[in-house]
Protein backbone atom coordinates (compact mmCIF):
# COMPACT_ATOMS: atom_id res chain seq x y z
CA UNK A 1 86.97 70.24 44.29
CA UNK A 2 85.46 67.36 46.16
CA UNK A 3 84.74 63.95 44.20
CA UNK A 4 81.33 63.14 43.41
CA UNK A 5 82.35 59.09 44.41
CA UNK A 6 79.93 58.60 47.70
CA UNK A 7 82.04 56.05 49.52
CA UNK A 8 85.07 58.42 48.82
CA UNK A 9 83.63 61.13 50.64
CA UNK A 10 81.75 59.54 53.38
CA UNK A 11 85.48 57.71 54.46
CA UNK A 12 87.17 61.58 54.31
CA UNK A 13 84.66 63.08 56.55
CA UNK A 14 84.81 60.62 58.91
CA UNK A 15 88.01 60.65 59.24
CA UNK A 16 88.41 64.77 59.54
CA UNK A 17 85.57 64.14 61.96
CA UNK A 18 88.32 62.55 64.29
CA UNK A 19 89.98 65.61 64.31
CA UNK A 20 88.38 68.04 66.83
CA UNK A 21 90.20 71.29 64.68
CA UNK A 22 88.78 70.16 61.13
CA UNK A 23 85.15 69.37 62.05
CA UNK A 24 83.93 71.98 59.96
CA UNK A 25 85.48 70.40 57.01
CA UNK A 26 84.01 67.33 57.94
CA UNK A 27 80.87 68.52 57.91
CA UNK A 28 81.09 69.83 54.44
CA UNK A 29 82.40 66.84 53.26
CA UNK A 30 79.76 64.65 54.88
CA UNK A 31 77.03 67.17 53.47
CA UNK A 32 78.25 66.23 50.33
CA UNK A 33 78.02 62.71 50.50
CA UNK A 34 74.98 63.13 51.34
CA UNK A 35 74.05 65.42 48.09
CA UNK A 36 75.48 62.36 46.37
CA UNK A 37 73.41 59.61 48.19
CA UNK A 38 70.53 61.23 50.08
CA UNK A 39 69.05 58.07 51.61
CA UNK A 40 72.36 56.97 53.57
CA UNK A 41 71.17 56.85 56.73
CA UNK A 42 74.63 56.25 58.04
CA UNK A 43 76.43 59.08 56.55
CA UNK A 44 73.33 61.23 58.62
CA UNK A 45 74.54 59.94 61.62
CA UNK A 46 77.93 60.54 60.99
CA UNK A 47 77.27 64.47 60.50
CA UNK A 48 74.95 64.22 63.17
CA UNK A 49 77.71 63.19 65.77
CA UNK A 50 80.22 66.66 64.14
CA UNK A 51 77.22 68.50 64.65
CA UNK A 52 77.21 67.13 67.95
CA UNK A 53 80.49 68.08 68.93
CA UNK A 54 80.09 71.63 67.44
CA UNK A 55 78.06 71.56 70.19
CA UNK A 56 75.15 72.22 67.58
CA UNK A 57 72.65 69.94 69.42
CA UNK A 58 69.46 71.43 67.48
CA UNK A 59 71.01 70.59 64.13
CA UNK A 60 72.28 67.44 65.56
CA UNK A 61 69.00 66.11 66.33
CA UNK A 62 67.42 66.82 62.90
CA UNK A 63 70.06 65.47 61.22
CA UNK A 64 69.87 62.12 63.78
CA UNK A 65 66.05 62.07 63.56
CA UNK A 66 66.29 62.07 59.31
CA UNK A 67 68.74 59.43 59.73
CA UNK A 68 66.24 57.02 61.80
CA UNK A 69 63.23 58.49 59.53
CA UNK A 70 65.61 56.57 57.15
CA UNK A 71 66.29 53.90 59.15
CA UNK A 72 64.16 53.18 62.54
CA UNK A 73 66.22 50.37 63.46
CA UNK A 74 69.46 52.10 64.20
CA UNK A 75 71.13 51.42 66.89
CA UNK A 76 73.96 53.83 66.65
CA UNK A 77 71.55 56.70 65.52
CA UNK A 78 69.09 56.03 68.17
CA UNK A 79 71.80 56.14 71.02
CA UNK A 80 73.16 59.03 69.73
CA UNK A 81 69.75 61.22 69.34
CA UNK A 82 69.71 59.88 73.28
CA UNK A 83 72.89 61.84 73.71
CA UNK A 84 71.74 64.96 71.50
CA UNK A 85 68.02 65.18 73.22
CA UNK A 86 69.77 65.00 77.15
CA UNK A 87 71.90 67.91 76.35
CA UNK A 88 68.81 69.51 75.07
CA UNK A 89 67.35 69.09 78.59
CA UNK A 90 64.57 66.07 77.31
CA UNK A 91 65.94 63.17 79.47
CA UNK A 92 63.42 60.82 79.57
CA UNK A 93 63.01 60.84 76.13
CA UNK A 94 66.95 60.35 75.66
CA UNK A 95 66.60 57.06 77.98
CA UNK A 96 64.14 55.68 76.06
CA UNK A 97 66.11 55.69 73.08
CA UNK A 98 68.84 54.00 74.70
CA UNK A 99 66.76 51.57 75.54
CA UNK A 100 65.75 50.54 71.95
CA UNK A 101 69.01 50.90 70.89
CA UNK A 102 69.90 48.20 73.30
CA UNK A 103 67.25 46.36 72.58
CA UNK A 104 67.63 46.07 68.77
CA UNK A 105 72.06 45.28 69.86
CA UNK A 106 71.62 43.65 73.44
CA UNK A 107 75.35 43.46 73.52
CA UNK A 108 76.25 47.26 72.62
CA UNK A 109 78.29 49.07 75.14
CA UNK A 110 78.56 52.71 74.37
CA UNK A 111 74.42 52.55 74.71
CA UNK A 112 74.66 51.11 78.14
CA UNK A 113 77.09 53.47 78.83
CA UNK A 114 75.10 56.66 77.25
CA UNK A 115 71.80 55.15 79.46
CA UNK A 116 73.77 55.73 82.46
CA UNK A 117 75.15 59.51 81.71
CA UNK A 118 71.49 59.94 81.55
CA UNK A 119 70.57 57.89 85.03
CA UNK A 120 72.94 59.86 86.70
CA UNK A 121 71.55 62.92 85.43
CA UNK A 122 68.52 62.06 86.65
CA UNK A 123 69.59 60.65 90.44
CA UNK A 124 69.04 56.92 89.37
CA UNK A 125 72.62 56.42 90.72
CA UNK A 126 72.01 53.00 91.23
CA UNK A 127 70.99 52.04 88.31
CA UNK A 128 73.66 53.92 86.76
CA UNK A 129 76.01 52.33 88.28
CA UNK A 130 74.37 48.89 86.61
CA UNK A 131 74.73 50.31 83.25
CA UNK A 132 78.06 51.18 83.04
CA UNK A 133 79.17 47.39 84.68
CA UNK A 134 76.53 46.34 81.88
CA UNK A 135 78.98 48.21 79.27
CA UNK A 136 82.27 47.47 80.87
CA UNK A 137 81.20 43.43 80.89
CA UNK A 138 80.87 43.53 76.97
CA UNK A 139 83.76 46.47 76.72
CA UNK A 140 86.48 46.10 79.70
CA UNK A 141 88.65 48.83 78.55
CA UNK A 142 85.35 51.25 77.69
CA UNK A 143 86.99 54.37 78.71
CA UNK A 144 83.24 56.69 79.77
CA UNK A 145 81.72 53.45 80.85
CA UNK A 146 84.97 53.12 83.09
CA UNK A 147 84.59 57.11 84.36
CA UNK A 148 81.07 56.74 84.48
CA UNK A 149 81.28 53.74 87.05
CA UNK A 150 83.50 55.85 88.86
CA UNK A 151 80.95 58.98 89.04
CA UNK A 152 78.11 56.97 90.00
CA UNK A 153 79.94 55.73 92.99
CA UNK A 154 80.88 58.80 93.79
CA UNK A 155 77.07 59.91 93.73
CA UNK A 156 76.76 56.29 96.01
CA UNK A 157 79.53 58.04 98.34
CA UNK A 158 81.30 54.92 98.23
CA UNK A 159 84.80 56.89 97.89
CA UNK A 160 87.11 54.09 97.96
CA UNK A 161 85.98 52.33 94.69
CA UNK A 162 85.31 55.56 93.16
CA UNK A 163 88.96 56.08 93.71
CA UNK A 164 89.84 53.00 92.38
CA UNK A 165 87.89 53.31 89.48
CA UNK A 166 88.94 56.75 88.67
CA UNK A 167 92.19 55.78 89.13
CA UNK A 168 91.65 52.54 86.58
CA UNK A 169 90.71 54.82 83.89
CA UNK A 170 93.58 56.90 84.30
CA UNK A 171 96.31 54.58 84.20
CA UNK A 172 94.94 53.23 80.86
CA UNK A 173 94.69 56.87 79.33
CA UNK A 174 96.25 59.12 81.63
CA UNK A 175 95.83 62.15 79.30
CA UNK A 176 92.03 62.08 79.61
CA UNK A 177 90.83 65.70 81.44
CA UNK A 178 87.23 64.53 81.93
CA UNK A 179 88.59 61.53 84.37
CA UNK A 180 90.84 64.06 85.88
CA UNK A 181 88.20 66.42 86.50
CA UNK A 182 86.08 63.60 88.04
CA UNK A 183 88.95 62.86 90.35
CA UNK A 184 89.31 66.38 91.45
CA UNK A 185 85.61 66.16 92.37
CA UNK A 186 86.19 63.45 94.54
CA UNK A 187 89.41 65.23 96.21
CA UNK A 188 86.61 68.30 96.61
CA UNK A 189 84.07 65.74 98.26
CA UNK A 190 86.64 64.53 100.50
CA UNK A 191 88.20 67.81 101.21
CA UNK A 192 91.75 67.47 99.71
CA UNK A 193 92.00 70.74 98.66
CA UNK A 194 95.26 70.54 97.57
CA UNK A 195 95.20 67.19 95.15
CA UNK A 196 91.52 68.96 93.88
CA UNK A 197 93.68 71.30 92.74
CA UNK A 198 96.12 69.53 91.31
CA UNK A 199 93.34 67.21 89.25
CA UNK A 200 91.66 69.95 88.02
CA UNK A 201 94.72 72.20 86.92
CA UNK A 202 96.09 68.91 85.43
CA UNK A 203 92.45 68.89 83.52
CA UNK A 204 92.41 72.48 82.35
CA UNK A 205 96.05 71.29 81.10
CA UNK A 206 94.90 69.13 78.62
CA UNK A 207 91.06 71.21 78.04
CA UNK A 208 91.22 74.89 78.81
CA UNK A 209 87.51 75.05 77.92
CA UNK A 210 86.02 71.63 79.38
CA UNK A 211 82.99 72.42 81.61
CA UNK A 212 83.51 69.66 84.45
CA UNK A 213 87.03 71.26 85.03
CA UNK A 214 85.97 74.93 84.80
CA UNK A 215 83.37 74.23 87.69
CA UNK A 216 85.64 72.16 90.12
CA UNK A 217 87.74 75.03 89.93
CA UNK A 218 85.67 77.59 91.02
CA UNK A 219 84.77 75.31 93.73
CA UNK A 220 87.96 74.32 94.68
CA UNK A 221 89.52 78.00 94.68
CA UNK A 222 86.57 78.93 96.46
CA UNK A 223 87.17 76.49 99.84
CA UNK A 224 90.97 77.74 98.82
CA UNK A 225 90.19 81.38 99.46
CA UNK A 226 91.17 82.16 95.59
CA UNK A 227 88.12 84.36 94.40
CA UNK A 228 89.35 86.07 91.81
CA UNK A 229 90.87 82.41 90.35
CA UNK A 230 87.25 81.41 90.66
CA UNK A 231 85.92 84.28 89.49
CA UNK A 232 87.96 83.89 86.00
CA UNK A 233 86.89 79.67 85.65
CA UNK A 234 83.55 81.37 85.99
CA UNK A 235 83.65 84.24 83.32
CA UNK A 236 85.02 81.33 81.46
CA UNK A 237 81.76 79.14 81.94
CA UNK A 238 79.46 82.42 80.93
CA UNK A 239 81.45 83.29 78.02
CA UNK A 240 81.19 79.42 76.59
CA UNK A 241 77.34 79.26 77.81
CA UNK A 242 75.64 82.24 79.29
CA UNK A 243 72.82 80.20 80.85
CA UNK A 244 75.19 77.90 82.56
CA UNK A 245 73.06 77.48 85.76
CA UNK A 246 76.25 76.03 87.29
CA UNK A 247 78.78 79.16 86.39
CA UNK A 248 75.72 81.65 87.73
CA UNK A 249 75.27 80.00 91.22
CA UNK A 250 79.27 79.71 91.59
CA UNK A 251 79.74 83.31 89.95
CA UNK A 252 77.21 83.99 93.08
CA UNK A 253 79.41 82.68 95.81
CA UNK A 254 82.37 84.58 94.27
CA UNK A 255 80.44 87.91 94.59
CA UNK A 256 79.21 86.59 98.55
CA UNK A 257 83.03 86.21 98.97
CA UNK A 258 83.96 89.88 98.25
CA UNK A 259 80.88 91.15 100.35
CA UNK A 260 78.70 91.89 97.30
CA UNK A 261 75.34 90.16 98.66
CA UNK A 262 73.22 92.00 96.01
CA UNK A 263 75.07 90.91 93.06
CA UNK A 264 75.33 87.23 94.62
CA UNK A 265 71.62 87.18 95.09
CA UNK A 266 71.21 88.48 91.55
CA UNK A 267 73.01 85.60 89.68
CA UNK A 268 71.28 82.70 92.17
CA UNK A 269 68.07 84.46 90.99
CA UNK A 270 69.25 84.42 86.94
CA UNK A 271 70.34 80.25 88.11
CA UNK A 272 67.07 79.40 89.55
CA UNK A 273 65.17 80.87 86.64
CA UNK A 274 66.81 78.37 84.62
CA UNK A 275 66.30 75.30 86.82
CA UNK A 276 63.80 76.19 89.72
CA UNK A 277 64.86 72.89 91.64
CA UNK A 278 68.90 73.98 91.25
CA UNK A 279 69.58 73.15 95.00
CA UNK A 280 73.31 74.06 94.73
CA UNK A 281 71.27 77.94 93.66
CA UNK A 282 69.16 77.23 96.27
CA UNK A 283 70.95 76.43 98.99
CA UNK A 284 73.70 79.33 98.00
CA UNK A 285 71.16 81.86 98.21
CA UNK A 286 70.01 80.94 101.80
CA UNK A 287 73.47 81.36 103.30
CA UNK A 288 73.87 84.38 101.51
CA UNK A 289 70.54 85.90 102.88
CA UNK A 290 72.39 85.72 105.92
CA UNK A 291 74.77 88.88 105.03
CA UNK A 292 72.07 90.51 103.24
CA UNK A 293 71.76 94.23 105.25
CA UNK A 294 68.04 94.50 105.53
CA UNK A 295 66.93 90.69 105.03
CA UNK A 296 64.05 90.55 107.68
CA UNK A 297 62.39 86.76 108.96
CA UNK A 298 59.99 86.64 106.50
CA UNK A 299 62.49 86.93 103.76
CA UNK A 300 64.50 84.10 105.59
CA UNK A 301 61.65 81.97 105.77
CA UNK A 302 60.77 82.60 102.74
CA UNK A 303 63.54 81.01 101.08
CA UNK A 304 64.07 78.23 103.25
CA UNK A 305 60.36 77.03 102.64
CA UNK A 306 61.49 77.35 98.90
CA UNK A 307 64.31 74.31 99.72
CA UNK A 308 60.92 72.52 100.74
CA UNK A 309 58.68 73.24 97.74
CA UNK A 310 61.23 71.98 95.49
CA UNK A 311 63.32 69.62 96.70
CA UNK A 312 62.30 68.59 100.08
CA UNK A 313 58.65 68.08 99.28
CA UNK A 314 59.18 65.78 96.11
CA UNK A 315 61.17 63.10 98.25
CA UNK A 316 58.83 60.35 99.59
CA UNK A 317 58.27 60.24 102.88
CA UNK A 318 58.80 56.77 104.56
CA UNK A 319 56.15 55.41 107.22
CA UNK A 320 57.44 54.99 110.75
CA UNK A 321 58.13 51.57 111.76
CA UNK A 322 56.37 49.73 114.49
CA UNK A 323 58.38 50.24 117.90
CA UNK A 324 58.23 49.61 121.28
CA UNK A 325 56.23 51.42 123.23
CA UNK A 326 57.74 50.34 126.77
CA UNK A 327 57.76 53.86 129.04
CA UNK A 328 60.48 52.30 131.16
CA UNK A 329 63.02 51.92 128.38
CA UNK A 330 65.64 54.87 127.55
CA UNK A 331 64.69 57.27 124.83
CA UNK A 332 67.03 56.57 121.76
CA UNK A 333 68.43 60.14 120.40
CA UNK A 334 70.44 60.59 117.68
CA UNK A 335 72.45 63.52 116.64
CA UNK A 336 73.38 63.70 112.52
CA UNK A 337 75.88 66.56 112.15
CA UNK A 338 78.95 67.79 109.73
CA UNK A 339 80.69 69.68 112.32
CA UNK A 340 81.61 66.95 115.18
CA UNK A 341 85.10 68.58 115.04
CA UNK A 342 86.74 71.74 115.66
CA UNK A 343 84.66 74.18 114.40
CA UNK A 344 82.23 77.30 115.61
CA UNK A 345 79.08 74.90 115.22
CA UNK A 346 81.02 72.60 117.17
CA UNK A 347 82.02 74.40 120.22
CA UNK A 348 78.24 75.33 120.92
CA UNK A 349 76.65 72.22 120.75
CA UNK A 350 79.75 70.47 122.31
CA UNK A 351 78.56 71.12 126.22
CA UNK A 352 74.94 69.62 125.67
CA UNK A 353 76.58 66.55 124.45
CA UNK A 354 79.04 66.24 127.38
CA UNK A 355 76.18 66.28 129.87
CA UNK A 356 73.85 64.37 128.57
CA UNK A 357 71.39 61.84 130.52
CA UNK A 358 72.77 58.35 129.69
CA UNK A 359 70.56 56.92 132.41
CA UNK A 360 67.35 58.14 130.49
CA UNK A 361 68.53 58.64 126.71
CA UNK A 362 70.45 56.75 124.84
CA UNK A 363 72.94 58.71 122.42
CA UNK A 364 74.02 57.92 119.29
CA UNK A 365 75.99 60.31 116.82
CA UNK A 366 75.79 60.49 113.24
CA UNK A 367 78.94 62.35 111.88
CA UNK A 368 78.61 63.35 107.97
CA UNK A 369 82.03 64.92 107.43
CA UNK A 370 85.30 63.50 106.11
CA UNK A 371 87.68 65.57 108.56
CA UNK A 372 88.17 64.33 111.85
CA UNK A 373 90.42 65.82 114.80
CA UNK A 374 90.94 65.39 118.30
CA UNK A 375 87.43 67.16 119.25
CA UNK A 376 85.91 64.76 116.73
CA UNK A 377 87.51 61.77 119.36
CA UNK A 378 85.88 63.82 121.91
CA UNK A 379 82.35 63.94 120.58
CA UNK A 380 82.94 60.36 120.04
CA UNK A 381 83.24 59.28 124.02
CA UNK A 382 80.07 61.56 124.67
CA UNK A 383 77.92 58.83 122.67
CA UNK A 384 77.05 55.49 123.32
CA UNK A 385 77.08 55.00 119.81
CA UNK A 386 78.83 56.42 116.75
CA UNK A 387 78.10 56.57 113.08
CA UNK A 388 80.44 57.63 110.05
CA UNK A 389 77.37 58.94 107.96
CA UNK A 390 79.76 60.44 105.68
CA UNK A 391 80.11 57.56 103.25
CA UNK A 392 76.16 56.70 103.16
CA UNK A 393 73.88 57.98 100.64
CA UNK A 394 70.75 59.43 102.26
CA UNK A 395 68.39 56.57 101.46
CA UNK A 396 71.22 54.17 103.16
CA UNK A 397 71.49 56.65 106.32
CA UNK A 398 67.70 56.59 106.60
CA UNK A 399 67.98 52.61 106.62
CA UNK A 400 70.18 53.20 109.18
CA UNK A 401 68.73 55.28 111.80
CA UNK A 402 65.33 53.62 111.30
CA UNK A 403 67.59 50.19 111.68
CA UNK A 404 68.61 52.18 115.14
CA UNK A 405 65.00 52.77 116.58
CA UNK A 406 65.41 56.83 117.18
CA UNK A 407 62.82 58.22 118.66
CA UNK A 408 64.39 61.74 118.33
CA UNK A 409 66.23 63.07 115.53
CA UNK A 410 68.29 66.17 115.75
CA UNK A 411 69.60 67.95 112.64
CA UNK A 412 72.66 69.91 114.31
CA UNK A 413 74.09 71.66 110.23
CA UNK A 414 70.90 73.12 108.90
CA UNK A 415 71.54 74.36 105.69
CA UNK A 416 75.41 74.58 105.94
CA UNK A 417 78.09 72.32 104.40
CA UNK A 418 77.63 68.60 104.80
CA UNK A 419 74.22 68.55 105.68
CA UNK A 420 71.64 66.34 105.31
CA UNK A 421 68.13 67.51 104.79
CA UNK A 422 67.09 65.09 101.63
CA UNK A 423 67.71 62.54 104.72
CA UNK A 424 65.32 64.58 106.85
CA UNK A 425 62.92 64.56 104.53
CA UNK A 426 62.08 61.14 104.55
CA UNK A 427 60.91 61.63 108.18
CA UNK A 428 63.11 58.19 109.48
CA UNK A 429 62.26 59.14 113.13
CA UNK A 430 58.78 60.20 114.92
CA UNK A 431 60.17 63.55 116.36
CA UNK A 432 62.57 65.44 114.61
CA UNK A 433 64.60 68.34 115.88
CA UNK A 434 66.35 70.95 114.67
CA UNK A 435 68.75 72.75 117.17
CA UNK A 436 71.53 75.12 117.70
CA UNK A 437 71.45 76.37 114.03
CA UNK A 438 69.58 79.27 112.03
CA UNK A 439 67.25 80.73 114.21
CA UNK A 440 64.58 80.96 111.18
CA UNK A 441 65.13 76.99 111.51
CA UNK A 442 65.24 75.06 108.00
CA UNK A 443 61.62 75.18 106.51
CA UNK A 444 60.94 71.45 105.96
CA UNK A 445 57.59 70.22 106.93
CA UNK A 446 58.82 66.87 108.26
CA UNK A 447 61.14 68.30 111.14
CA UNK A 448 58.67 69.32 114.20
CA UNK A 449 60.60 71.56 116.04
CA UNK A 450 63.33 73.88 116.71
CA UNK A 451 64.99 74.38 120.23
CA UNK A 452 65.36 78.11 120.88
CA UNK A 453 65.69 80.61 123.87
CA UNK A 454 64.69 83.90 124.05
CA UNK A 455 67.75 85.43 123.09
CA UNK A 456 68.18 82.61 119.89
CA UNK A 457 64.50 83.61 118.51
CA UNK A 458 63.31 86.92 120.57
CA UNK A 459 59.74 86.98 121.66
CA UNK A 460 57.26 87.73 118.96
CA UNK A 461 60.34 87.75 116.25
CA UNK A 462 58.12 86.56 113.06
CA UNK A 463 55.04 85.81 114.01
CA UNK A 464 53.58 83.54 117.38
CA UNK A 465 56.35 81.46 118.99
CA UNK A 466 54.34 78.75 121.15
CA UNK A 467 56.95 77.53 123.69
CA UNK A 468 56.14 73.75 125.29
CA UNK A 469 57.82 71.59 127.79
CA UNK A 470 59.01 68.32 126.94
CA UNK A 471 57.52 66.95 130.10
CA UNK A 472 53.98 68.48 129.22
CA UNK A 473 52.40 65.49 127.24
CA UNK A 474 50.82 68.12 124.74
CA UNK A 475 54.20 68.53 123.39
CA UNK A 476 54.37 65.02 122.71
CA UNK A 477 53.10 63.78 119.33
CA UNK A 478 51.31 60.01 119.42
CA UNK A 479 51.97 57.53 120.08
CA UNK A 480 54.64 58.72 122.89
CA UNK A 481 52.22 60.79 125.04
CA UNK A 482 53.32 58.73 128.42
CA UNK A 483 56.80 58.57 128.16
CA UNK A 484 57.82 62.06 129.49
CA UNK A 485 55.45 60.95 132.63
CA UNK A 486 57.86 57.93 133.70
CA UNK A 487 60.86 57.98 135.35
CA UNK A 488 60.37 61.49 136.02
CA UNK A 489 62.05 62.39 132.93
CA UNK A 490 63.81 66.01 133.16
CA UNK A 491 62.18 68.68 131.16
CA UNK A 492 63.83 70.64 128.28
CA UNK A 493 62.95 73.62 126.84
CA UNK A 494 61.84 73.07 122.67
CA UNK A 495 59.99 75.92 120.94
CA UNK A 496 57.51 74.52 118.43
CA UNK A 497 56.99 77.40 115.58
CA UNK A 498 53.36 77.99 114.59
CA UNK A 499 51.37 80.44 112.81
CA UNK A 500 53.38 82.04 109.89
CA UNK A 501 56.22 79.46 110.72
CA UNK A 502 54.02 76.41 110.02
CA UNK A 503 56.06 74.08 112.60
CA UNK A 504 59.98 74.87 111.29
């Protein structure tokens, strides 16, 4: 028999709530307190937050919305609804509660912390990263605000306080999986395999069933060549939530892995239904088209132009910066690749860099991997300049190359590992190349070409292939129409795609 004495009750349930094992019987208890005293407002946040954690978000938020109904000035209520309503997929309106929350307690850490879980979610990395300092100035030791600093540099790509951070957290609580987890993500970023492991085993450890953890390692045993490891941390993921966007893409890759395109294709199909703009889905299923017995250009095209509709299309484009227009001077070109190293990609593009024109172009080589190796010292004496791209975001490597004046941009990964399309996108450069990769090139709008050969892209493969000289002005887009005339610049073959290709 439970007492009928409110403060009694409320006190019990909160403290079974602490107790992830005897959350049921803190809801009861809390339901009861609030038989006893239906107008405490707190007591319906309290079982709104078990609810929570029952992962019961529907019945979470009606219990958090009764308890502002009760009281609209509740900062704790309001920054928890936030939390329900962003795992309910309603973002925006989660960030706006945080923000009254904060602005009825301007000194309130866990909602400054809880805005940026839902900044991040949303790409606002930057600002996220300003939240959680915001929490950690009023809370030093605030455990998520001190992980969430660390994932929003890790979004930034600035690795080395990400570390740190991650690290931080962990010697104050080393038990804490979802830190762990974090730092196996960074390992994975940075491609050390074997300490990704390591974090996310260590994770799993402590949470066999925490989501973060589960999804590193199916990416991590994955790179590892461990598909049936993955395959279980997948099963896992569908069994907890069967419309786990994240466990259906990587359940895809496990099925590309064992040769069984069709059944890949089928669960990147159930991920994008989901989330249409899922570009991990999305970029998954192009590489699997690739072993797909049957898949014919169109089908290629087809979903590479889908990378474009929704996600390459909804960046902003950035307008070209004034330049100098001197014919005399050498034409800047840079190359951004993930694969200046020993690798297939690599060895073919390798030769073009060795004997390139320094007299007429200037070089300069944007390298967006972690791993480096002697060929990677190599590449590095065929340019007269060199870039580590890897540790830039995209809107800082845009900054960059439009800092560098290149007139022609070459995208040497495509769609493969490490690349950098959302960069692209933004169109930092006038002409924009794509080269040595697919030969159904990448489907964004903003790059103008792709360089083939006959045997690359056969004749009348897809549609009308219109090939062009470099030294033919008409291949030249304003406002560079003399500069293949001076010096007697040498020609290069490009082919520019047209009719059903619309450009690349």
């Amino acid at each position: 028999m439970l007492p009928d004495h409110f403060d009694t009750l409320h006190l019990l349930g909160v403290s079974l709530s602490s107790d992830p094992k005897r959350l049921e019987e803190a809801e009861q208890v809390l339901r009861a307190a609030i038989a006893v005293s239906p107008r405490a407002a707190n007591v319906y946040c309290d079982l709104g937050t078990v609810l929570f954690d029952l992962k019961r978000f529907e019945d979470a938020r009606a219990c958090q919305e009764k308890g502002i109904a009760l009281n609209p000035n509740f900062p704790m209520a309001l920054t928890n609804l936030g939390n329900t309503l962003m795992h309910l997929g309603r973002p925006l309106e989660a960030l706006e509660l945080h923000e009254r929350a904060i602005r009825l307690k301007p000194d309130y850490a866990d909602a400054y912390c809880n805005r940026g879980k839902v900044e991040l979610r949303i790409w606002h990395s930057e600002q996220a990263l300003q939240s959680f300092e915001r929490a950690l100035a009023f809370q030093p030791k605030h455990q998520e605000a001190l992980a969430g600093r660390g994932m929003a540099l890790l979004e930034l790509r600035n690795y080395a306080a990400t570390e740190t951070a991650l690290n931080t957290a962990l010697a104050m609580k080393p038990g804490n999986a979802k830190v762990l987890a974090h730092r196996g993500r960074l390992h994975l970023r940075l491609l050390r395999l074997e300490q990704a492991e390591r974090d996310v085993e260590a994770a799993l450890a402590l949470d066999p069933t925490l989501e973060l953890a589960l999804r590193e390692k199916a990416r991590v045993s994955l790179l590892l060549n461990k598909p049936t490891q993955a395959m279980a941390a997948c099963k896992t993921l569908l069994e907890q939530n069967s419309k786990s966007e994240n466990a259906l893409s990587l359940m895809g890759s496990c099925f590309v892995s064992q040769g069984e395109i069709a059944a890949a294709l089928e669960h990147f199909d159930r991920a994008l239904a989901l989330k249409p703009d899922f570009e991990d889905a999305i970029e998954r299923r192009i590489f699997a088209l690739d072993f797909l017995p049957g898949a014919d250009f169109a089908m290629l095209q087809a979903a590479r132009k889908y990378w474009w509709d929704n996600i390459g299309a909804r960046i902003p484009q950035r307008p070209l910066r004034p330049r100098e227009l001197d014919p005399d001077r050498r034409l800047v070109v840079g190359y951004v690749s993930a694969d200046f190293r020993r690798h297939s990609a690599g060895y073919i593009f390798m030769p073009v860099l060795r004997h390139s024109d320094h007299a007429n172009f200037e070089i300069v080589c944007y390298s967006s991997s972690p791993l480096q190796d002697e060929m990677t010292d190599e590449f590095r004496s065929f340019a007269d300049h060199w870039v580590d791209a890897e540790s830039l975001s995209d809107e800082q490597l845009t900054d960059r190359i439009e800092e560098d004046g290149i007139d022609i941009l070459v995208d040497l990964s495509g769609h493969s590992g490490g690349t950098r399309l959302g960069m692209f996108s933004r169109k930092p450069a006038p002409i924009q190349v794509s080269a040595w990769g697919a030969p159904t090139g990448t489907g964004l709008k903003t790059i103008d070409y792709i360089f083939a050969d006959p045997v690359t892209i056969p004749e009348g493969a897809g549609g009308s292939i219109a090939r062009h000289r470099l030294g033919d002005s008409t291949a030249w887009p304003e406002p560079f129409r003399d500069w293949p005339k001076a010096k007697g610049r040498p020609r290069a073959a490009i082919a520019c795609q047209t009719g059903p290709f619309s450009r690349n």
